[in-house]
PDB file of N, CA and C in Angstrom:
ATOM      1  N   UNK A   1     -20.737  -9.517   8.526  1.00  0.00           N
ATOM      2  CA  UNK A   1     -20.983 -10.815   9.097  1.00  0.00           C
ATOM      3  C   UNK A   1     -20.118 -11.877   8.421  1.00  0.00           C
ATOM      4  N   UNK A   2     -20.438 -12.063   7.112  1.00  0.00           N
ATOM      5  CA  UNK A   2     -19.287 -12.969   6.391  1.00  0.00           C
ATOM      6  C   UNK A   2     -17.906 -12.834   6.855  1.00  0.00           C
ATOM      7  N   UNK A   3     -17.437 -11.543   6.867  1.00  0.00           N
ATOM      8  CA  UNK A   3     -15.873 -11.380   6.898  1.00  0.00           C
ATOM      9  C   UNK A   3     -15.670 -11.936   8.605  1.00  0.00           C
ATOM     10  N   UNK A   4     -16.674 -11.933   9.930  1.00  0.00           N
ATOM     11  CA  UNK A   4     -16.307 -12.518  11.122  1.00  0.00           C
ATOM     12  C   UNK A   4     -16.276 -14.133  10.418  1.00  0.00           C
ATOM     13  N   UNK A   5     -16.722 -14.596  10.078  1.00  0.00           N
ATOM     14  CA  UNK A   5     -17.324 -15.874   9.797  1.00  0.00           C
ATOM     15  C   UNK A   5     -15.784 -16.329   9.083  1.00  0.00           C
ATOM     16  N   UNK A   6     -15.612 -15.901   7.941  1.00  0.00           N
ATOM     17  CA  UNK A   6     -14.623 -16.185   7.263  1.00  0.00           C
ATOM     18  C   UNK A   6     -13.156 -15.919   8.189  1.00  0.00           C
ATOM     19  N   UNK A   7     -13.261 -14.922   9.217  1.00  0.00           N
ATOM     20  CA  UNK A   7     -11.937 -14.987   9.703  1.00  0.00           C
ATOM     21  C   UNK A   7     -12.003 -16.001  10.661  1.00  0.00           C
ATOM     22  N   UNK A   8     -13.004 -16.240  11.681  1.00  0.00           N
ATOM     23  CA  UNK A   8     -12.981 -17.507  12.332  1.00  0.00           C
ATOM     24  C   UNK A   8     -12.676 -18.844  11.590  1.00  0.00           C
ATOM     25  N   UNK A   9     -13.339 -19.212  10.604  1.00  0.00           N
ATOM     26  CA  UNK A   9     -12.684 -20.248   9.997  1.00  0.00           C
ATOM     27  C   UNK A   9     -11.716 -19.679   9.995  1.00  0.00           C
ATOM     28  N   UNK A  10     -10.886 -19.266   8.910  1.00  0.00           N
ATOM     29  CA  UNK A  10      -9.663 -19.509   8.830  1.00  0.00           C
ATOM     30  C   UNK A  10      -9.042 -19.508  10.006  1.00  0.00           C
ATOM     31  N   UNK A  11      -8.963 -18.339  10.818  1.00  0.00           N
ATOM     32  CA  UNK A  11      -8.455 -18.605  12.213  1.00  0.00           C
ATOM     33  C   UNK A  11      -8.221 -20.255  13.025  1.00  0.00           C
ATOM     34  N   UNK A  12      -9.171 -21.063  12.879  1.00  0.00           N
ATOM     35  CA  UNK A  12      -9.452 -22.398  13.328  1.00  0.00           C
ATOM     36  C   UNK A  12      -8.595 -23.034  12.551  1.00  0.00           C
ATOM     37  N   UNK A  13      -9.089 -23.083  11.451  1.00  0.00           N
ATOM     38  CA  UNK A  13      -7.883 -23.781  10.280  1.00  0.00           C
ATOM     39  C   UNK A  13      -6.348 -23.785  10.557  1.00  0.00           C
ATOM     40  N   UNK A  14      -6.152 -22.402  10.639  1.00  0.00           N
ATOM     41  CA  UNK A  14      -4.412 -22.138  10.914  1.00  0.00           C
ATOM     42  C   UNK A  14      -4.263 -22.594  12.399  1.00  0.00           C
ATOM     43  N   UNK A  15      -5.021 -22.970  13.328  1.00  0.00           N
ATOM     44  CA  UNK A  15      -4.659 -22.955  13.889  1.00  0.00           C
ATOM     45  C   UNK A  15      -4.440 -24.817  14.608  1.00  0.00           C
ATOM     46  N   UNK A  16      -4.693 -24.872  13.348  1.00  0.00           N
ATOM     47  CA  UNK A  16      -4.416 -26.579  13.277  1.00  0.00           C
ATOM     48  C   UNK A  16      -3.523 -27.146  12.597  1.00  0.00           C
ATOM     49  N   UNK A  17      -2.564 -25.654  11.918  1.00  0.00           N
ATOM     50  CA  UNK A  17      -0.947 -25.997  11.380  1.00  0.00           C
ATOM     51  C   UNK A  17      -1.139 -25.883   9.699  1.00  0.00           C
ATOM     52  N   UNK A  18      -2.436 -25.433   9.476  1.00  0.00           N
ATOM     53  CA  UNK A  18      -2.184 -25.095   7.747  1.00  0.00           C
ATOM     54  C   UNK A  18      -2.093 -23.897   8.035  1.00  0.00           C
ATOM     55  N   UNK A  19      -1.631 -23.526   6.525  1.00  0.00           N
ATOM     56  CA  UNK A  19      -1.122 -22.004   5.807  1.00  0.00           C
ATOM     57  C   UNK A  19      -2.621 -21.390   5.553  1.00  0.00           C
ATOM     58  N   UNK A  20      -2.722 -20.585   5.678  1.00  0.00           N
ATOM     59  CA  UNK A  20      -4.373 -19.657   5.353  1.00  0.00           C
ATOM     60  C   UNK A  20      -4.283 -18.705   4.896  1.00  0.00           C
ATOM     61  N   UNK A  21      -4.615 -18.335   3.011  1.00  0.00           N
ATOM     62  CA  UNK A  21      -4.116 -17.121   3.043  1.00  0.00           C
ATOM     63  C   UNK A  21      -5.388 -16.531   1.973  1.00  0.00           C
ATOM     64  N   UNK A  22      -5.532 -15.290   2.163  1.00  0.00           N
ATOM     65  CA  UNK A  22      -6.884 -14.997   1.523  1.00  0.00           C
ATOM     66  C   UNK A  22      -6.357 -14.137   0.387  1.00  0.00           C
ATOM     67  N   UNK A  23      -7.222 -14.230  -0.774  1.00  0.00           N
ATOM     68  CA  UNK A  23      -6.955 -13.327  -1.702  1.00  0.00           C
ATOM     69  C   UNK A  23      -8.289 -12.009  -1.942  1.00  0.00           C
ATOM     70  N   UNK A  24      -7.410 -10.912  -2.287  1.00  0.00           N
ATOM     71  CA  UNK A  24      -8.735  -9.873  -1.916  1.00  0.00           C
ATOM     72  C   UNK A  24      -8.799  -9.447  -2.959  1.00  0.00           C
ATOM     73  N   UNK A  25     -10.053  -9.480  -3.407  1.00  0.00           N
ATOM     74  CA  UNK A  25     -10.769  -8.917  -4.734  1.00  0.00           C
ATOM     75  C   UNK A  25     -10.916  -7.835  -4.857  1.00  0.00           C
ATOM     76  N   UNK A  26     -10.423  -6.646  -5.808  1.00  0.00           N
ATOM     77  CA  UNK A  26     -10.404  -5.010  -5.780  1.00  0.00           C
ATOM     78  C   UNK A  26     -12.595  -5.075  -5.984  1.00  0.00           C
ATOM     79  N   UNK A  27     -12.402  -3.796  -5.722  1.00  0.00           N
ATOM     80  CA  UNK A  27     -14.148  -3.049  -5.993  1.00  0.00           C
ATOM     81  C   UNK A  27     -14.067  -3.287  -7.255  1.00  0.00           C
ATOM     82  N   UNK A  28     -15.259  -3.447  -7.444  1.00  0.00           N
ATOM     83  CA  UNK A  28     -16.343  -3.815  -8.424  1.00  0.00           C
ATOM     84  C   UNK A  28     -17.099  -4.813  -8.686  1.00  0.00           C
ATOM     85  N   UNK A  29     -17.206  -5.249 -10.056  1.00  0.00           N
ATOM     86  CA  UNK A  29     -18.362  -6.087  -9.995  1.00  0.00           C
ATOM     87  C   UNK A  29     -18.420  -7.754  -9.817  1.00  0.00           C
ATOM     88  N   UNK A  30     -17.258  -7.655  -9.941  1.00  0.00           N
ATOM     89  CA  UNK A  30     -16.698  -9.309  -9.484  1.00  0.00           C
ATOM     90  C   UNK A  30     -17.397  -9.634  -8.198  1.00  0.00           C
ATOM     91  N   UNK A  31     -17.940 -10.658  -8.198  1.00  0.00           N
ATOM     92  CA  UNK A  31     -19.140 -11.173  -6.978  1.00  0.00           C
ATOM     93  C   UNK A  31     -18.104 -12.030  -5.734  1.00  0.00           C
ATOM     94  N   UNK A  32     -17.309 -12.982  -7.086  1.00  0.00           N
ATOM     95  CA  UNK A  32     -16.146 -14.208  -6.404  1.00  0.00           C
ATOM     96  C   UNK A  32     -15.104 -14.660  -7.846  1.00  0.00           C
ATOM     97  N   UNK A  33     -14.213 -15.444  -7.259  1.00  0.00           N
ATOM     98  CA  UNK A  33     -13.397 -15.275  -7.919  1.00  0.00           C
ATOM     99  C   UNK A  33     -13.423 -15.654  -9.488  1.00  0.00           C
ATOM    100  N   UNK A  34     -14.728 -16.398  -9.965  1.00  0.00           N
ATOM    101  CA  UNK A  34     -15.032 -17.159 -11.118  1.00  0.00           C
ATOM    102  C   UNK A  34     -15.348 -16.119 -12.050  1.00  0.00           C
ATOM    103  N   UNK A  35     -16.333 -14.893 -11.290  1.00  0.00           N
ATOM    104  CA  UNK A  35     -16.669 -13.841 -11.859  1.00  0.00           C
ATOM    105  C   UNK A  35     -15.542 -12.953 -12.705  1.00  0.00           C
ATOM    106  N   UNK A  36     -14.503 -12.466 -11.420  1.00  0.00           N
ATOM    107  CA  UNK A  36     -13.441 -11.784 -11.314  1.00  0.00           C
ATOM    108  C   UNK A  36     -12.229 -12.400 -12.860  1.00  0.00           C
ATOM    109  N   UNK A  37     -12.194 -13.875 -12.419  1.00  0.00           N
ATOM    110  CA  UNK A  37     -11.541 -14.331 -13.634  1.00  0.00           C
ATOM    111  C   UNK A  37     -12.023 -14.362 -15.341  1.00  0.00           C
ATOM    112  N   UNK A  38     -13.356 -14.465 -15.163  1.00  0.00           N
ATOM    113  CA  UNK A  38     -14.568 -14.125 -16.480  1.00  0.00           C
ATOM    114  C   UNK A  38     -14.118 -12.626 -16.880  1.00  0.00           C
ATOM    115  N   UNK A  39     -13.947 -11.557 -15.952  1.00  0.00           N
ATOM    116  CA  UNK A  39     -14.165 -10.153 -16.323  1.00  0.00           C
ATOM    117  C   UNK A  39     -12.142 -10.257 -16.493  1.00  0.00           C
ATOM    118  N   UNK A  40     -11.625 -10.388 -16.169  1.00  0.00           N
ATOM    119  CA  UNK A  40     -10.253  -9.720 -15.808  1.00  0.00           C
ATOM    120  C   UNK A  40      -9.296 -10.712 -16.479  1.00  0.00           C
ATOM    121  N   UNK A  41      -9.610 -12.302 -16.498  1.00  0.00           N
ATOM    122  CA  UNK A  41      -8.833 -13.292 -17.307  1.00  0.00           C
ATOM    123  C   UNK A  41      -7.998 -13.987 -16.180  1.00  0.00           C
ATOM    124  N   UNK A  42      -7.060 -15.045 -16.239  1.00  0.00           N
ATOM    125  CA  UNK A  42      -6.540 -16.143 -15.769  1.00  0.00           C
ATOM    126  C   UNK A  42      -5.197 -14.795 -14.977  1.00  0.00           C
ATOM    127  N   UNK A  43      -4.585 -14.384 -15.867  1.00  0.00           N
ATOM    128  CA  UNK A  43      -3.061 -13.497 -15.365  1.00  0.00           C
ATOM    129  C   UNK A  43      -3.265 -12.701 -14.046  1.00  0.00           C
ATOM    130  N   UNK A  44      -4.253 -11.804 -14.687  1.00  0.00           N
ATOM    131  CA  UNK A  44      -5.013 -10.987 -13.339  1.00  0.00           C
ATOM    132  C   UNK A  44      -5.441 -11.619 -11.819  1.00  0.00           C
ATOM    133  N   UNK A  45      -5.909 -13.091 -12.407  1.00  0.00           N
ATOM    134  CA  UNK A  45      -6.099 -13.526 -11.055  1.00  0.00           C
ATOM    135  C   UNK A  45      -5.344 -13.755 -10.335  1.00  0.00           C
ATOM    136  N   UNK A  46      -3.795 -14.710 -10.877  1.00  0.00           N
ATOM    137  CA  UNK A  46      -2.519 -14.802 -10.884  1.00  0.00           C
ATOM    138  C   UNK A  46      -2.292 -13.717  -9.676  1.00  0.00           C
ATOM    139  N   UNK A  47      -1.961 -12.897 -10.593  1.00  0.00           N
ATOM    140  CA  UNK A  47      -0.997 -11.582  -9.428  1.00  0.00           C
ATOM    141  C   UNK A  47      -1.870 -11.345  -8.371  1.00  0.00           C
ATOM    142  N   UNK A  48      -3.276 -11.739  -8.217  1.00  0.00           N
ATOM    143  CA  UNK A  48      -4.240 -11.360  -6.938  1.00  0.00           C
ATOM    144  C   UNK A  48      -3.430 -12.679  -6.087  1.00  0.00           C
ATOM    145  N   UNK A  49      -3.312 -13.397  -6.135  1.00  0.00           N
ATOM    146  CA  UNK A  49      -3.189 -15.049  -5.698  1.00  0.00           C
ATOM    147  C   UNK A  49      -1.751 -14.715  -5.090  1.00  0.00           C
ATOM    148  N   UNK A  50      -0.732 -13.674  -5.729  1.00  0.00           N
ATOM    149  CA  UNK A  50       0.809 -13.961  -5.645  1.00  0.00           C
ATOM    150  C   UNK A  50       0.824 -12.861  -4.493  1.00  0.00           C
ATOM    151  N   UNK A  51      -0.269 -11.662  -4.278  1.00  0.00           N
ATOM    152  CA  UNK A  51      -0.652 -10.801  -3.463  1.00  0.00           C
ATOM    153  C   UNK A  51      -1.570 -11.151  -2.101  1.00  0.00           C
ATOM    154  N   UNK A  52      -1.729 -12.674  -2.024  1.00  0.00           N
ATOM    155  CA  UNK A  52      -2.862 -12.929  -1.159  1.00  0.00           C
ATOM    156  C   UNK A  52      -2.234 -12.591   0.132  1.00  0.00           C
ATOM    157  N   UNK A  53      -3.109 -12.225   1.128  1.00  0.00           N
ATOM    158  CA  UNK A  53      -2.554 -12.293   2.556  1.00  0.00           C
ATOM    159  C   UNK A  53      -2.362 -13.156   3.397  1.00  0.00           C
ATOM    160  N   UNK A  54      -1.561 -13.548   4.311  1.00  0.00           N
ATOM    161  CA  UNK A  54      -2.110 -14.580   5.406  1.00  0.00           C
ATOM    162  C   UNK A  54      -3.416 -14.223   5.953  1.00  0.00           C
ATOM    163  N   UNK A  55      -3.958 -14.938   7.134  1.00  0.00           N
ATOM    164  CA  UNK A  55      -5.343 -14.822   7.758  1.00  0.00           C
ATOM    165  C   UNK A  55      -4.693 -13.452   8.931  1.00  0.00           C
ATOM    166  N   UNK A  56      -3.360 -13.412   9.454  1.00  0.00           N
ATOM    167  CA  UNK A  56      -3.442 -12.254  10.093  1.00  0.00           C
ATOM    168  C   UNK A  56      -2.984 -11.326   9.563  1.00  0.00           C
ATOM    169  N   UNK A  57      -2.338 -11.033   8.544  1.00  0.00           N
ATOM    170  CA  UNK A  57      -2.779  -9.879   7.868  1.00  0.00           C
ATOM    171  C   UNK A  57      -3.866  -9.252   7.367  1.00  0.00           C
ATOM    172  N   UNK A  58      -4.732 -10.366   6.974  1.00  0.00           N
ATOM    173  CA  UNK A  58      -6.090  -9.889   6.490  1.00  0.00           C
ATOM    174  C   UNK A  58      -6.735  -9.298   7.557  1.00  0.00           C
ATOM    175  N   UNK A  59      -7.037  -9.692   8.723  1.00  0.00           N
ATOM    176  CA  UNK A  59      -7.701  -9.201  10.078  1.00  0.00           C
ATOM    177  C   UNK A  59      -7.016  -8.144  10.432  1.00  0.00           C
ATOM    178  N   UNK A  60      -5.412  -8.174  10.793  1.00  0.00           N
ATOM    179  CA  UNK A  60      -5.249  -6.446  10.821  1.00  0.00           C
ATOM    180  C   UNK A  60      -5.437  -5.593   9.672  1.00  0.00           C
ATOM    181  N   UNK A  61      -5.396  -5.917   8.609  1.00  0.00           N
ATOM    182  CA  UNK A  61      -6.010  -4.464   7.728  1.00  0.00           C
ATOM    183  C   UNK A  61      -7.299  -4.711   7.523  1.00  0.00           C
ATOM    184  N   UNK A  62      -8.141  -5.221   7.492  1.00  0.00           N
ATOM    185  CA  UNK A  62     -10.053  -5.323   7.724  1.00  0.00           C
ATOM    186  C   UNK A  62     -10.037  -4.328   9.192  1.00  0.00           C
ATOM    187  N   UNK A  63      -9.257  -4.289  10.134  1.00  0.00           N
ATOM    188  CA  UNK A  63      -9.472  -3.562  11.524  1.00  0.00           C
ATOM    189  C   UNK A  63      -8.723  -2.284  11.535  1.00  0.00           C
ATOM    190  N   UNK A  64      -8.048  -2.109  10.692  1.00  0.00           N
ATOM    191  CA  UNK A  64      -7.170  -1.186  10.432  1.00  0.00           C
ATOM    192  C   UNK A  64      -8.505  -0.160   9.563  1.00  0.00           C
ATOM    193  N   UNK A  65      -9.144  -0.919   8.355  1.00  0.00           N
ATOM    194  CA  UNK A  65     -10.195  -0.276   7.429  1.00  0.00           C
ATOM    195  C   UNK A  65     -11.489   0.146   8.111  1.00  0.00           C
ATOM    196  N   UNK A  66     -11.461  -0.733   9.385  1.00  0.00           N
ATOM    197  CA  UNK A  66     -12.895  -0.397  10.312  1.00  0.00           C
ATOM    198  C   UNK A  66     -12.494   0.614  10.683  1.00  0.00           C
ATOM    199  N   UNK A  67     -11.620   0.764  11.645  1.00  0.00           N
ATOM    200  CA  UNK A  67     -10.952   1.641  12.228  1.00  0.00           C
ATOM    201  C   UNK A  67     -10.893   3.348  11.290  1.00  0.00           C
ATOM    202  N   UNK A  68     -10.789   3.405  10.204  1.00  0.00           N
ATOM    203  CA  UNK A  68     -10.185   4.461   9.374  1.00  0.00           C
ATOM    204  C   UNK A  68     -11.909   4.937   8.829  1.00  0.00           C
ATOM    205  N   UNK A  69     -12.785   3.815   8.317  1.00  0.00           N
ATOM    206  CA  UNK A  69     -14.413   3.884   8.157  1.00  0.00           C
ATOM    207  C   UNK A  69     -15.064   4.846   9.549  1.00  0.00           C
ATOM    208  N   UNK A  70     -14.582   4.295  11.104  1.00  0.00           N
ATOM    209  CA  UNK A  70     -15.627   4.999  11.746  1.00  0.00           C
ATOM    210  C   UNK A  70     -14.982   6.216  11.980  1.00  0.00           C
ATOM    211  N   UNK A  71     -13.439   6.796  11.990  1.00  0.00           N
ATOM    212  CA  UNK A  71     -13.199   7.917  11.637  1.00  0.00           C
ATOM    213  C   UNK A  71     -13.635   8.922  11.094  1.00  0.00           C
ATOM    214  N   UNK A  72     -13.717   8.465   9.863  1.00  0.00           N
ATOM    215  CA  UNK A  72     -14.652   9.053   8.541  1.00  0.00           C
ATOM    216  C   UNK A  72     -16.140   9.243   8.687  1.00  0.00           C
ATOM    217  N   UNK A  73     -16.547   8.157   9.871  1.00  0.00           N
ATOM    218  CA  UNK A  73     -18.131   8.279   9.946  1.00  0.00           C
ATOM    219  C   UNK A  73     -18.535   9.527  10.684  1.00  0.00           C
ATOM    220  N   UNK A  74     -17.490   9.940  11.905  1.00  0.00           N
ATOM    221  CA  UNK A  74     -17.519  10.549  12.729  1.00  0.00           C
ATOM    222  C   UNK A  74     -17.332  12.098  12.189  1.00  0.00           C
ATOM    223  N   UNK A  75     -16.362  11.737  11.893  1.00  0.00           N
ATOM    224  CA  UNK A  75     -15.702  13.150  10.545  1.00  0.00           C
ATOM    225  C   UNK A  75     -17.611  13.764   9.568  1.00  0.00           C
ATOM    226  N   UNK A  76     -17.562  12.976   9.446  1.00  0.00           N
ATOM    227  CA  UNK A  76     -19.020  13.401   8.424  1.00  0.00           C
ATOM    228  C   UNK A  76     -20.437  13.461   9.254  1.00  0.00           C
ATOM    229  N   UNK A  77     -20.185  12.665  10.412  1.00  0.00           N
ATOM    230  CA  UNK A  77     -21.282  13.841  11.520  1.00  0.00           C
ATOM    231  C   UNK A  77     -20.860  15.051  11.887  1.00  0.00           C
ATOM    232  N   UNK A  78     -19.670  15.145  12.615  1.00  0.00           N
ATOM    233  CA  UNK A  78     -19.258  16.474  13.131  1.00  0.00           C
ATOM    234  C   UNK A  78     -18.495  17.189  11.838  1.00  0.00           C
ATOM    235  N   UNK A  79     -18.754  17.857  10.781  1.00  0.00           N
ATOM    236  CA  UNK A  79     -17.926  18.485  10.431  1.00  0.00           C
ATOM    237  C   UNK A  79     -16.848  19.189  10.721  1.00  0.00           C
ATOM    238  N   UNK A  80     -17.488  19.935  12.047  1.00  0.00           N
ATOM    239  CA  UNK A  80     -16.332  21.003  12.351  1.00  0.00           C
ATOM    240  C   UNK A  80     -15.321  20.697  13.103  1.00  0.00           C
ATOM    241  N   UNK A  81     -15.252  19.599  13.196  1.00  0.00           N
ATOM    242  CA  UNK A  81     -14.112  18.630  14.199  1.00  0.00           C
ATOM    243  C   UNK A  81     -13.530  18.855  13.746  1.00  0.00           C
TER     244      UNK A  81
END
């Protein structure tokens, strides 16, 4: 739900002539980015920030990851597929 929410904003945003670009937090325990910078330090966040995506990159690989998830979902009902 967040991630529709968050791509519509941004979507709206860019589409009023700003730059929109998201930065993606690896797994674990980092909640947001205050966390992430507490556990990992100022540098680390850095190279997340220098790695951020635009808003349509982020939406094709979030759909790209759905996409590859219900694969896998399917894969692990049918085994013998």
């Amino acid at each position: 739900m967040y991630r529709k929410l968050y791509s519509f904003r941004g979507t709206d945003i860019a589409s009023k002539g700003a730059k929109v670009m998201v930065v993606v937090l690896p797994e674990g325990g980092a909640k947001g980015m205050d966390d992430f910078i507490f556990q990992h330090g100022e540098k680390e966040f850095n190279k997340l920030v220098e790695n951020a995506l635009t808003i349509d990159e982020w939406r094709k690989k979030l759909e790209k990851d759905w996409e590859r998830d219900k694969i896998q979902e399917k894969l692990e009902k049918n085994p013998e597929r």
